[in-house]
Protein backbone atom coordinates (compact mmCIF):
# COMPACT_ATOMS: atom_id res chain seq x y z
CA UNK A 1 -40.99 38.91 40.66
CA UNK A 2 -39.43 38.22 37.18
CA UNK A 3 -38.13 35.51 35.91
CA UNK A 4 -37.51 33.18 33.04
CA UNK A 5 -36.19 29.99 32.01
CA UNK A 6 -34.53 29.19 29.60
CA UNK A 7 -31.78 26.47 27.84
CA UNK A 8 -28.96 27.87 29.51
CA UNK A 9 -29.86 30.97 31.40
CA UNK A 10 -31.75 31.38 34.42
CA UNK A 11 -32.64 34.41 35.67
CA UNK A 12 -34.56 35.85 39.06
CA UNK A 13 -35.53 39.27 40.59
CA UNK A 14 -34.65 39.26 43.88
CA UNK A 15 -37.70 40.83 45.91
CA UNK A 16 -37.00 44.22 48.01
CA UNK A 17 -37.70 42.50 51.21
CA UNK A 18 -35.17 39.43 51.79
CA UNK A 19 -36.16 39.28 55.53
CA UNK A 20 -37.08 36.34 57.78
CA UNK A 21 -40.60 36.40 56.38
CA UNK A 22 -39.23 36.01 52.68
CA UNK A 23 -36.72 33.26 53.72
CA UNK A 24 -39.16 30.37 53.27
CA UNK A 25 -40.00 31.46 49.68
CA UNK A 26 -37.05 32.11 48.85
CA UNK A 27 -35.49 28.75 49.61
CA UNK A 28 -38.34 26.83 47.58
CA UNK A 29 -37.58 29.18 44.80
CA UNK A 30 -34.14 28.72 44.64
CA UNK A 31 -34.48 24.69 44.96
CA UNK A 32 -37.16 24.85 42.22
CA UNK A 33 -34.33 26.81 40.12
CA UNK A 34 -31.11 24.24 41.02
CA UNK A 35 -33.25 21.64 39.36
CA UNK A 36 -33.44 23.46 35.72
CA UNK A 37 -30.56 23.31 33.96
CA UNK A 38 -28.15 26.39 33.12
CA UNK A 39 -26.64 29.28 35.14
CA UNK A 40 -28.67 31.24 37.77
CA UNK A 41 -28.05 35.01 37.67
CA UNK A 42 -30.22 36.78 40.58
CA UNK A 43 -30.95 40.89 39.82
CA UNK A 44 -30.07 42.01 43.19
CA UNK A 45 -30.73 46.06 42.24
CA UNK A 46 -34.24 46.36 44.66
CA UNK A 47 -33.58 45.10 47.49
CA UNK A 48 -33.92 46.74 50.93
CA UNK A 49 -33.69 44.73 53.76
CA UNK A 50 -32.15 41.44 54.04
CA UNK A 51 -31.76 38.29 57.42
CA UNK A 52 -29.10 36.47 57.66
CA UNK A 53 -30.96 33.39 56.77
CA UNK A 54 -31.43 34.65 53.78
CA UNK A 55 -27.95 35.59 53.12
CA UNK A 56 -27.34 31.46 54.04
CA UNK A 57 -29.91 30.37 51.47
CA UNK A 58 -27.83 32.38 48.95
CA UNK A 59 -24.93 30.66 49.78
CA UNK A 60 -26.22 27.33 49.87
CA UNK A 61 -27.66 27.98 46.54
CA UNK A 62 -24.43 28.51 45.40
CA UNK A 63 -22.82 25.54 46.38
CA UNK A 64 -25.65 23.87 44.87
CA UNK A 65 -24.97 25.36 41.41
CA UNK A 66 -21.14 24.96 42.06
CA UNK A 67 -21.70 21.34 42.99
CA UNK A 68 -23.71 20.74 39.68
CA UNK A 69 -21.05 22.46 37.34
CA UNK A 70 -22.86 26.19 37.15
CA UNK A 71 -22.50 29.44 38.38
CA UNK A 72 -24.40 31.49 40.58
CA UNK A 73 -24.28 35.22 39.67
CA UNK A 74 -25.60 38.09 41.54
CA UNK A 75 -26.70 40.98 39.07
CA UNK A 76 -25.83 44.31 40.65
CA UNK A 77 -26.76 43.97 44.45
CA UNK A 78 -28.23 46.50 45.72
CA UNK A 79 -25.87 48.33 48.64
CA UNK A 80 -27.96 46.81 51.39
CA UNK A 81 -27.42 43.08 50.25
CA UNK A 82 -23.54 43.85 49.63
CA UNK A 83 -23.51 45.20 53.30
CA UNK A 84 -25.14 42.30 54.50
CA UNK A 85 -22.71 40.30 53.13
CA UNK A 86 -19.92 41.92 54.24
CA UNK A 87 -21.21 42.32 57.83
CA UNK A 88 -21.04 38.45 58.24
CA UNK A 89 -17.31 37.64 56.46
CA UNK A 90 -18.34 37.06 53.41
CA UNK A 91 -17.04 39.73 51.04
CA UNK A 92 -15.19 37.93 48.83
CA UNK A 93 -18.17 35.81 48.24
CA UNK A 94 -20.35 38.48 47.18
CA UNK A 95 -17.24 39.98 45.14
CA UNK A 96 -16.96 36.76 43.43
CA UNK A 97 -20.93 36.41 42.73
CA UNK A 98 -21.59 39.99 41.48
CA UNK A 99 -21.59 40.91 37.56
CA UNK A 100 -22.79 44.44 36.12
């Protein structure tokens, strides 16, 4: 997993497998990011398989960066986490979040 911190720009490679398993790591990850300061942009392109908890963490992250003034940016998701998006209502959230 990449990632790097910086001023204003965060940045994080989402891993392949966002599954139940990954949930828990995912979560502390994402808190340890909210508490840096700039924009979050997660590089969505490998992943595979993805839980609807982790699709929840997302959107709590979110909220958490909206909350705090930032944005929350999906770089190109993959098909899979689009789909899982879109399976549970929330397509324009994932329309909203993703960048190329």
């Amino acid at each position: 997993m990449a990632e790097k911190l910086a001023a204003e720009k965060l940045e994080y490679l989402l891993p392949q497998e966002l599954d139940l398993l990954a949930a828990e790591g995912l979560k502390c990850k994402l808190l340890d990011l909210v508490h840096h300061e700039g924009d979050l942009t997660l590089d969505g392109r490998e992943v595979e398989r993805v839980s609807t908890p982790c699709v929840e963490i997302l959107v709590a992250a979110e909220s958490a960066f909206y909350e705090s003034g930032r944005k929350l940016r999906i770089y190109e998701p993959s098909d899979t986490l689009s789909d899982a998006f879109k399976s549970l209502g929330l397509v324009a959230e994932i329309e909203k979040w993703s960048v190329s």
